[in-house]
C-alpha atoms as a PDB file:
ATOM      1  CA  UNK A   1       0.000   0.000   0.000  1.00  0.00           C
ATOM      2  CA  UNK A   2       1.624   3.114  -1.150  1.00  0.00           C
ATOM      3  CA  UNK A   3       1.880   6.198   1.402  1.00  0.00           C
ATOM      4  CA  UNK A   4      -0.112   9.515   0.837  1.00  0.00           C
ATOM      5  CA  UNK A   5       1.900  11.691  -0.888  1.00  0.00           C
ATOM      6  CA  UNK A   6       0.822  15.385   0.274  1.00  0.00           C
ATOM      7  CA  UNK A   7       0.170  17.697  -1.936  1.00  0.00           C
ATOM      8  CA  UNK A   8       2.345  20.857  -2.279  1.00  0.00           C
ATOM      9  CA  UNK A   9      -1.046  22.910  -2.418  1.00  0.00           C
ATOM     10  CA  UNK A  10      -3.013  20.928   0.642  1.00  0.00           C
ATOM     11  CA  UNK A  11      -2.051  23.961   2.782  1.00  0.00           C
ATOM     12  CA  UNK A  12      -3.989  26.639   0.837  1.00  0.00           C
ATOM     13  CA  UNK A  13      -7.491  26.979   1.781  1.00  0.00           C
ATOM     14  CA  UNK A  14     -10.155  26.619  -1.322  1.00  0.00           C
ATOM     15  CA  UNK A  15     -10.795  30.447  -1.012  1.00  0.00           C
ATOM     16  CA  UNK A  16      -7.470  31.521  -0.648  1.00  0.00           C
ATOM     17  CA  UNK A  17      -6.715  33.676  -3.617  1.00  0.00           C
ATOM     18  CA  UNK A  18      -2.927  34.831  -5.408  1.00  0.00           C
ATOM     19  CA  UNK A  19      -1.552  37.891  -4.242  1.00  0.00           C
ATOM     20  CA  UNK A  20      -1.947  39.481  -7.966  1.00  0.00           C
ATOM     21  CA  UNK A  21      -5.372  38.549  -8.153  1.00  0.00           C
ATOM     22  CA  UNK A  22      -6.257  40.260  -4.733  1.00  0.00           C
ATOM     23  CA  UNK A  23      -4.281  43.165  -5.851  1.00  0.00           C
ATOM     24  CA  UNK A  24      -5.781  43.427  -9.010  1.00  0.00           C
ATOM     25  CA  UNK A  25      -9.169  43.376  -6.869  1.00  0.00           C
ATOM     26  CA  UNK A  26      -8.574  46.301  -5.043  1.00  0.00           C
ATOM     27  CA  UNK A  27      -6.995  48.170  -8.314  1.00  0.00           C
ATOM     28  CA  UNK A  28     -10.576  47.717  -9.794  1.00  0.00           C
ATOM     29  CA  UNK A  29     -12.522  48.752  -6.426  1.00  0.00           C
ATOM     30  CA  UNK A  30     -10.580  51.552  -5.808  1.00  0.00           C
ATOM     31  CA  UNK A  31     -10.770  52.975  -9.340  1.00  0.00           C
ATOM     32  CA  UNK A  32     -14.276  52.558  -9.566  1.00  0.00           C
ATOM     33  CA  UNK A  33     -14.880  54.645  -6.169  1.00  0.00           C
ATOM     34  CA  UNK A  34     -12.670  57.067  -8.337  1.00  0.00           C
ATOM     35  CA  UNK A  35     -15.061  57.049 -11.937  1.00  0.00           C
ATOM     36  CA  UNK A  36     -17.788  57.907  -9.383  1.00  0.00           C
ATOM     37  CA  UNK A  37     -16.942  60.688  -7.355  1.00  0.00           C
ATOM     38  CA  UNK A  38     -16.520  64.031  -8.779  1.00  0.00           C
ATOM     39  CA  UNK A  39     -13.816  65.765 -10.204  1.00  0.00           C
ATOM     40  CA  UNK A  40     -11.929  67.451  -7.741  1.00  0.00           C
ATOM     41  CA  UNK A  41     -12.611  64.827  -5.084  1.00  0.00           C
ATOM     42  CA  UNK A  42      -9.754  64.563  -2.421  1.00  0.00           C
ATOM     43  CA  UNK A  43      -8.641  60.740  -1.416  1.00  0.00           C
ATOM     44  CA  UNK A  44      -6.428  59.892   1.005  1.00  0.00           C
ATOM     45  CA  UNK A  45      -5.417  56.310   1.905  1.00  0.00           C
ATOM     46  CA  UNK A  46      -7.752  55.864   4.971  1.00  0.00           C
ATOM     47  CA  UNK A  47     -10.885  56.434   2.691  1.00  0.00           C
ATOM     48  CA  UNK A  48      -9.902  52.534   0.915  1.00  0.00           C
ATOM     49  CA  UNK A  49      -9.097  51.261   4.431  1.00  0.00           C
ATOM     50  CA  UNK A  50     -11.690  48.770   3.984  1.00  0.00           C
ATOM     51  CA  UNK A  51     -10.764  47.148   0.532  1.00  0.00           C
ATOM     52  CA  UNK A  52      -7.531  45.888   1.990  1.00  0.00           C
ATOM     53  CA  UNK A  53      -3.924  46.716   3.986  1.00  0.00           C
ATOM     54  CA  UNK A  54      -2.218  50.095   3.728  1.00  0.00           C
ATOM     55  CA  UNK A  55       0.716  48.746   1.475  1.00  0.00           C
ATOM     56  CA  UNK A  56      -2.088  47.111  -0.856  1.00  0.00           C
ATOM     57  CA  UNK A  57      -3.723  50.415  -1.393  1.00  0.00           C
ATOM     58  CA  UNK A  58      -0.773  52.796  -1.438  1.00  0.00           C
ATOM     59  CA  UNK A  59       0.092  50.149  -4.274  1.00  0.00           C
ATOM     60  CA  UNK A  60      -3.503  50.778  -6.005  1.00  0.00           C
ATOM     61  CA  UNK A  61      -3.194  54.518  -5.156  1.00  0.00           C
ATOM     62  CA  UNK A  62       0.003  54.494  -7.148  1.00  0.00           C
ATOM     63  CA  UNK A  63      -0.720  52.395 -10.074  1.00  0.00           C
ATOM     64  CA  UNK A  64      -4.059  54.465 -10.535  1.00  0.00           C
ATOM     65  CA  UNK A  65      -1.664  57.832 -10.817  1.00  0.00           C
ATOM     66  CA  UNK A  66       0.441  55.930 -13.449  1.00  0.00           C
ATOM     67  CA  UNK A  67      -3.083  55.517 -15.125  1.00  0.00           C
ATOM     68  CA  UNK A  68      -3.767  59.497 -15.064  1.00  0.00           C
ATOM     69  CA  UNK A  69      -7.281  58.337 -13.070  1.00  0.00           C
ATOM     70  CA  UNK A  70      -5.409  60.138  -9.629  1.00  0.00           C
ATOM     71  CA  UNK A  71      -3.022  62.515  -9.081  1.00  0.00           C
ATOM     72  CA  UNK A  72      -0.392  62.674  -6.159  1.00  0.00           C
ATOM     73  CA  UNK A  73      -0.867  66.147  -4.128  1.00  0.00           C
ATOM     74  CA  UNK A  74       1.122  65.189  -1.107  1.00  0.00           C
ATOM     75  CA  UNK A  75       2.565  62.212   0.803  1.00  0.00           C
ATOM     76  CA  UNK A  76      -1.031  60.549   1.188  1.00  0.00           C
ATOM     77  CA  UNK A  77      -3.464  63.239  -0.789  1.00  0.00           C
ATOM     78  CA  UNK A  78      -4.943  62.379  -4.013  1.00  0.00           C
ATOM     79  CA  UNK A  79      -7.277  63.788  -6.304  1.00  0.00           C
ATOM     80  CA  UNK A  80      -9.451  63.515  -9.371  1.00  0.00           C
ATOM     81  CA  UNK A  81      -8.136  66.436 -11.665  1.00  0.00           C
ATOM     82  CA  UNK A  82     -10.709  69.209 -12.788  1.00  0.00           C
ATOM     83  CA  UNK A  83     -10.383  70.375 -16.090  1.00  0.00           C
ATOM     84  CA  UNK A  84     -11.278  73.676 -17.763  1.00  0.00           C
ATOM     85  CA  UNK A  85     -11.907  74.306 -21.101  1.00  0.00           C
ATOM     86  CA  UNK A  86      -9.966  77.382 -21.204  1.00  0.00           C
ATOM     87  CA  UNK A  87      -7.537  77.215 -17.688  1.00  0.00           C
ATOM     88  CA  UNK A  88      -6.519  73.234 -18.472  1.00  0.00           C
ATOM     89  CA  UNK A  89      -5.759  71.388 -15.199  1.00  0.00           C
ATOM     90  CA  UNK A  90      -7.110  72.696 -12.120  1.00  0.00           C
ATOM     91  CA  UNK A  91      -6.202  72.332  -8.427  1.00  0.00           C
ATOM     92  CA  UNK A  92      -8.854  70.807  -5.817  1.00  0.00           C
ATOM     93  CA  UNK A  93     -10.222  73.443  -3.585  1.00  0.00           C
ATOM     94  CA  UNK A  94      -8.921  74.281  -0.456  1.00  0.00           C
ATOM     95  CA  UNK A  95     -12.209  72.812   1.287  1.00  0.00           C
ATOM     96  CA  UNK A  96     -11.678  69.860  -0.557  1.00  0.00           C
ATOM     97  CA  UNK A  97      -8.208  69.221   1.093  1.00  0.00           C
ATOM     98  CA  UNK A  98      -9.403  70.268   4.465  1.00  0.00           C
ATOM     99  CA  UNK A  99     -12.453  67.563   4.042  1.00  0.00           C
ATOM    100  CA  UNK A 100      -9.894  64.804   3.108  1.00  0.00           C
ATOM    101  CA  UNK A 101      -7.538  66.000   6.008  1.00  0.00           C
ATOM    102  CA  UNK A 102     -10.374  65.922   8.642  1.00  0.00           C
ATOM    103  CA  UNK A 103     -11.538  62.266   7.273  1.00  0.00           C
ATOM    104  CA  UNK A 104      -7.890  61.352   7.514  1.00  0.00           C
ATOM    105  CA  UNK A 105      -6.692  62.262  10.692  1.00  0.00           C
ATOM    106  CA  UNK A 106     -10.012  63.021  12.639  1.00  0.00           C
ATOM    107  CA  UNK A 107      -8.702  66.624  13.006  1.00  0.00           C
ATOM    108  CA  UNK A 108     -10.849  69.571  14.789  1.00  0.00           C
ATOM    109  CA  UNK A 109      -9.949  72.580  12.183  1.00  0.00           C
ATOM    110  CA  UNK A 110     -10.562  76.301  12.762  1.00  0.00           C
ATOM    111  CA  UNK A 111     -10.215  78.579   9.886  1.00  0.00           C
ATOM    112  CA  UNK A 112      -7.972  81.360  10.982  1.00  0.00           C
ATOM    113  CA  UNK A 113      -6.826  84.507   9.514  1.00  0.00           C
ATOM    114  CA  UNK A 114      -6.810  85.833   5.835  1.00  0.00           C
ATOM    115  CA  UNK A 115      -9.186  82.729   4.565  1.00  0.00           C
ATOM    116  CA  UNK A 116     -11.491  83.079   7.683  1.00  0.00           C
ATOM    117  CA  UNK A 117     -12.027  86.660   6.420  1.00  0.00           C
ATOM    118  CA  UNK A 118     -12.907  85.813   2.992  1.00  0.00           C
ATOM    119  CA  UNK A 119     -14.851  83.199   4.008  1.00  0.00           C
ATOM    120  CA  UNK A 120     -17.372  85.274   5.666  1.00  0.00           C
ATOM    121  CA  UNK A 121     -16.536  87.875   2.471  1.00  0.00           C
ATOM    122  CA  UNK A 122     -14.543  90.533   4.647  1.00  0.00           C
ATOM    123  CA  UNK A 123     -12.065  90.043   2.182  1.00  0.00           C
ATOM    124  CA  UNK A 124     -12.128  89.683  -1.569  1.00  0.00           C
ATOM    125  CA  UNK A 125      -9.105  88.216  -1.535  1.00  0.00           C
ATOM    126  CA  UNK A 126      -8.678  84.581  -1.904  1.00  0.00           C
ATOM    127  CA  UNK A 127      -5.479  83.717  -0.185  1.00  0.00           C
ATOM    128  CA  UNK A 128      -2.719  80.849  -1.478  1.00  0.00           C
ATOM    129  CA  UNK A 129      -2.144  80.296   1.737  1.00  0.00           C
ATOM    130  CA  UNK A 130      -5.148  78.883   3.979  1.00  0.00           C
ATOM    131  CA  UNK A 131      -4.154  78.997   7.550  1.00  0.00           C
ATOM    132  CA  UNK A 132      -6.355  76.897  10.523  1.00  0.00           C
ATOM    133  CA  UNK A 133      -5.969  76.522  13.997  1.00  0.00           C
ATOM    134  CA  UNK A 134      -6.234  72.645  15.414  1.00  0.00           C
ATOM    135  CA  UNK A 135      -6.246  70.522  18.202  1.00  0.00           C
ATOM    136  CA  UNK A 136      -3.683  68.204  16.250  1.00  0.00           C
ATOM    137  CA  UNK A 137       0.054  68.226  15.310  1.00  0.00           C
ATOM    138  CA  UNK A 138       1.286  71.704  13.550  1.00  0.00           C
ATOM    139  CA  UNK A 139       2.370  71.144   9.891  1.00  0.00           C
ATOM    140  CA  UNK A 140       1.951  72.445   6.352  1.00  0.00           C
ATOM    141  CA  UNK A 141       0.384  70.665   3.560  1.00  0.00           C
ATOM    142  CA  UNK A 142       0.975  71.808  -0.001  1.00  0.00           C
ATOM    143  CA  UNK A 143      -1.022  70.858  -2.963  1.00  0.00           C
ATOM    144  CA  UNK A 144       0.647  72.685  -6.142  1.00  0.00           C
ATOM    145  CA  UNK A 145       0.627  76.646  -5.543  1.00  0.00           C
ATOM    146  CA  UNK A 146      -1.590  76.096  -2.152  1.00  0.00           C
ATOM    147  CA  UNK A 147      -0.734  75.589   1.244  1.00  0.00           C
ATOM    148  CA  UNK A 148      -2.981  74.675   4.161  1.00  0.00           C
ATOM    149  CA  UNK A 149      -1.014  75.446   7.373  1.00  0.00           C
ATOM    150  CA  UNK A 150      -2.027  73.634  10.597  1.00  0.00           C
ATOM    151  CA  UNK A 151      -0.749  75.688  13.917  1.00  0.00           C
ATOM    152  CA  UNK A 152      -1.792  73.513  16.960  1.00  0.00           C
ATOM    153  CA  UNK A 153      -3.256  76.107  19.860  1.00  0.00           C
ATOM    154  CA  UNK A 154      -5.008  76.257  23.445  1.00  0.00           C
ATOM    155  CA  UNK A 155      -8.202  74.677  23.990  1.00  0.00           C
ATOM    156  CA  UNK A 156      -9.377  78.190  24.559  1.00  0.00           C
ATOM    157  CA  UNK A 157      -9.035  78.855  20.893  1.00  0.00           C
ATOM    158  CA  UNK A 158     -10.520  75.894  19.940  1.00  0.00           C
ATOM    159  CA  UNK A 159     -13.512  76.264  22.257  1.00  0.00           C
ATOM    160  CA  UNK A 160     -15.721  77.645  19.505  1.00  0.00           C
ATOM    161  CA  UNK A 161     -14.388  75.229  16.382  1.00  0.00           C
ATOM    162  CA  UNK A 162     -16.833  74.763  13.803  1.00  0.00           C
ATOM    163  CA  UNK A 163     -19.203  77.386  15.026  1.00  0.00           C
ATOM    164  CA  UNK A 164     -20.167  80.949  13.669  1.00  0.00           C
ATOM    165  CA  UNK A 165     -18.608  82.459  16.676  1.00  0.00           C
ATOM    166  CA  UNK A 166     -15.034  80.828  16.313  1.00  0.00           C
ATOM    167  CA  UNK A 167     -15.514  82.110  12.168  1.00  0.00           C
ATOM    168  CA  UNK A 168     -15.751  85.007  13.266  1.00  0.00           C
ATOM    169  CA  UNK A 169     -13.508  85.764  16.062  1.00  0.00           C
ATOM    170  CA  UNK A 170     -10.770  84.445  14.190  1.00  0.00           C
ATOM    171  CA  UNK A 171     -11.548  86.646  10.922  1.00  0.00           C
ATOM    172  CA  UNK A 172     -11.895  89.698  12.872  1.00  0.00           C
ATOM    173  CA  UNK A 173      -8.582  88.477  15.066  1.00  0.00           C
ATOM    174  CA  UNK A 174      -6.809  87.958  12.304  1.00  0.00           C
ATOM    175  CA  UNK A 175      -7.639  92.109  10.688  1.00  0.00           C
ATOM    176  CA  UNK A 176      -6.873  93.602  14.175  1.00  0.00           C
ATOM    177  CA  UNK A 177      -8.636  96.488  16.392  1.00  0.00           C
ATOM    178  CA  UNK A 178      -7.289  99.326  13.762  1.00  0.00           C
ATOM    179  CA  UNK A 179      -8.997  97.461  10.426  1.00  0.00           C
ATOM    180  CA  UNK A 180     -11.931  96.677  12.522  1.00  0.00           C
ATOM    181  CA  UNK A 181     -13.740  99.143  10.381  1.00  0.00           C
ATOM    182  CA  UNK A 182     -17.716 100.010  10.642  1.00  0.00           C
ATOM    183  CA  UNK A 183     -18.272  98.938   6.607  1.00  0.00           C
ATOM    184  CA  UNK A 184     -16.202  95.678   7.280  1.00  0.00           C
ATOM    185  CA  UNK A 185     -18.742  94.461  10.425  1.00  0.00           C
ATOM    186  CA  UNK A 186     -21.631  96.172   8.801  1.00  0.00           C
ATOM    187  CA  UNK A 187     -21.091  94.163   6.156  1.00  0.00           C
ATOM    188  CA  UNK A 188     -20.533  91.042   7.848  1.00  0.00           C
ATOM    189  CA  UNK A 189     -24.049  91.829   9.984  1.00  0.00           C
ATOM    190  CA  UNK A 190     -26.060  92.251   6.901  1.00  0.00           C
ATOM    191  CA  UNK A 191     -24.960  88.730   5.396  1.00  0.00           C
ATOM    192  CA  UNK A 192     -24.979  86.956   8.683  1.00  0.00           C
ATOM    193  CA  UNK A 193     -28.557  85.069   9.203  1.00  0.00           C
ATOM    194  CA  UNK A 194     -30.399  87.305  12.418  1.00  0.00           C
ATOM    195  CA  UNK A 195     -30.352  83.473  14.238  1.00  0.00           C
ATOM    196  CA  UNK A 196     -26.272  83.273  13.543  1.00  0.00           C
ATOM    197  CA  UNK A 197     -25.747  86.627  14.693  1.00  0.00           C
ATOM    198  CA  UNK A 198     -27.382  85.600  17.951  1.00  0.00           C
ATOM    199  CA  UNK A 199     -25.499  82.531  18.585  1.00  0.00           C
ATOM    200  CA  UNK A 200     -22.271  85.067  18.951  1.00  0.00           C
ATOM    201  CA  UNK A 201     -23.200  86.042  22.061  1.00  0.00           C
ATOM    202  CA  UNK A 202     -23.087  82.436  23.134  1.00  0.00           C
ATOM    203  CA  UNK A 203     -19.081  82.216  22.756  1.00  0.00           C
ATOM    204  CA  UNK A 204     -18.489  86.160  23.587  1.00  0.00           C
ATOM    205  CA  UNK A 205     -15.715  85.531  26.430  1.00  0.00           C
ATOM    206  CA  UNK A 206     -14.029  83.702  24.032  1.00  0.00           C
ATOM    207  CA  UNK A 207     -13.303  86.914  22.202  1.00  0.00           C
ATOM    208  CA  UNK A 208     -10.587  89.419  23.380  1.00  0.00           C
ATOM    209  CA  UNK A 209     -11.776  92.694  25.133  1.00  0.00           C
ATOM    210  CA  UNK A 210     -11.378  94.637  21.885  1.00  0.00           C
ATOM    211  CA  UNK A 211     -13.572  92.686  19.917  1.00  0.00           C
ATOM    212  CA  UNK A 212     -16.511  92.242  22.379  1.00  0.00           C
ATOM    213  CA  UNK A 213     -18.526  95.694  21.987  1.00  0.00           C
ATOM    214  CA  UNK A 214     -18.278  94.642  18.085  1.00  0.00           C
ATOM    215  CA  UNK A 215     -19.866  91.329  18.958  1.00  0.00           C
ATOM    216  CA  UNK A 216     -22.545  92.320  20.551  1.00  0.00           C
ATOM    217  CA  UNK A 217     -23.797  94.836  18.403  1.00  0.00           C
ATOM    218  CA  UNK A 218     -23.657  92.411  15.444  1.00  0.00           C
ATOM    219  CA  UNK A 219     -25.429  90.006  18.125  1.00  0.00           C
ATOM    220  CA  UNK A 220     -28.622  92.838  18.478  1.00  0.00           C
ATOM    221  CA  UNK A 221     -28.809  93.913  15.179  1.00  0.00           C
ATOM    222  CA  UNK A 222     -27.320  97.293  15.664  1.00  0.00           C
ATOM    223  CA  UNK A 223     -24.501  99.087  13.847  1.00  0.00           C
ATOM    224  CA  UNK A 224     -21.217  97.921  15.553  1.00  0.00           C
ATOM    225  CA  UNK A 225     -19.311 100.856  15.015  1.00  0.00           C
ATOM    226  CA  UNK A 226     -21.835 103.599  13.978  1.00  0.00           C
ATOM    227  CA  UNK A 227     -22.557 104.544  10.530  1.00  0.00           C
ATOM    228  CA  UNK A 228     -19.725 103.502   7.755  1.00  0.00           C
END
């Protein structure tokens, strides 16, 4: 009676699958989540977490740039290129990047400065250079001729994240007491919603002394600085 032989194979499971074919399956899941979303869609690693390990998909990620379906921003920022008829290639937006960041890294994010101005239209100006307060490590991110700058600060500052208060504490902090000007907050209190304007009152110590008198008045309604 001859002895069982064992097969070279009897210690793969039925279901076990080759590496290239598993790769290959998360090439083809990944890059259809990619012909979905829209252009200008941020990625970043974490979002494919579920389709496999991290070397797997920074493999996918990779091959997919090689493929012109992503482009590489940053060490572990992708996107889906935008393109104009007449300006070509465009960059994601900055709220694009900040989305990906906050999905990435579970990041609190307070816009701060020059971009918290013109996000509540104090300022025409859209700045190259986004700056945001956090709760998480300081660093700078660049995606082509942007930056978004990360500056890690108090838990005071970040008291009022994601509200209308912190917006506007930190756009007004950012123009200081002598550009604190009576068109610049009238302005701001005629686009500001009457139930937004109330809510400032709710995060009012949170303000420096300077800015408080300014806060209130766009709180009630009235003309923060007189007539402009």
């Amino acid at each position: 009676m001859k002895a069982a032989i064992p097969s070279p194979h009897s210690s793969i499971t039925r279901d076990a699958r080759p590496r290239r074919t598993v790769d290959s399956s998360i090439d083809a899941a990944i890059s259809r989540k990619v012909r979905r979303a829209k252009p200008g869609t941020v990625f970043t690693p974490a979002l494919f977490a579920g389709l496999g390990g991290r070397a797997a998909v920074d493999k996918a990620l990779q091959r997919l740039v090689a493929r012109d379906e992503l482009r590489r921003l940053s060490r572990g920022l992708y996107d889906k290129p935008r393109h104009d008829p007449l300006l070509g290639t465009l960059w994601p937006s900055v709220d694009a990047l900040v989305a990906a960041l906050i999905g990435k890294d579970k990041l609190r994010l307070q816009p701060t400065g020059a971009y918290a101005a013109n996000l509540l239209g104090l300022s025409d100006q859209v700045p190259a250079r986004a700056e945001f307060l956090t709760d998480g490590t300081s660093r700078t991110v660049k995606a082509g001729p942007m930056q978004i700058v990360l500056k890690r600060t108090t838990p005071r500052q970040m008291a009022a994240a994601g509200r209308i208060g912190g917006l506007v504490i930190q756009a007004l902090r950012g123009l200081g007491p002598d550009h604190l000007t009576a068109r610049r907050l009238n302005k701001l209190g005629r686009a500001l919603p009457e139930d937004e304007r109330r809510t400032l009152l709710d995060d009012l110590t949170l303000a420096p002394g300077w800015m408080q008198p300014a806060l209130r008045a766009l709180a009630n309604g009235s003309s923060p600085l007189g007539q402009s």
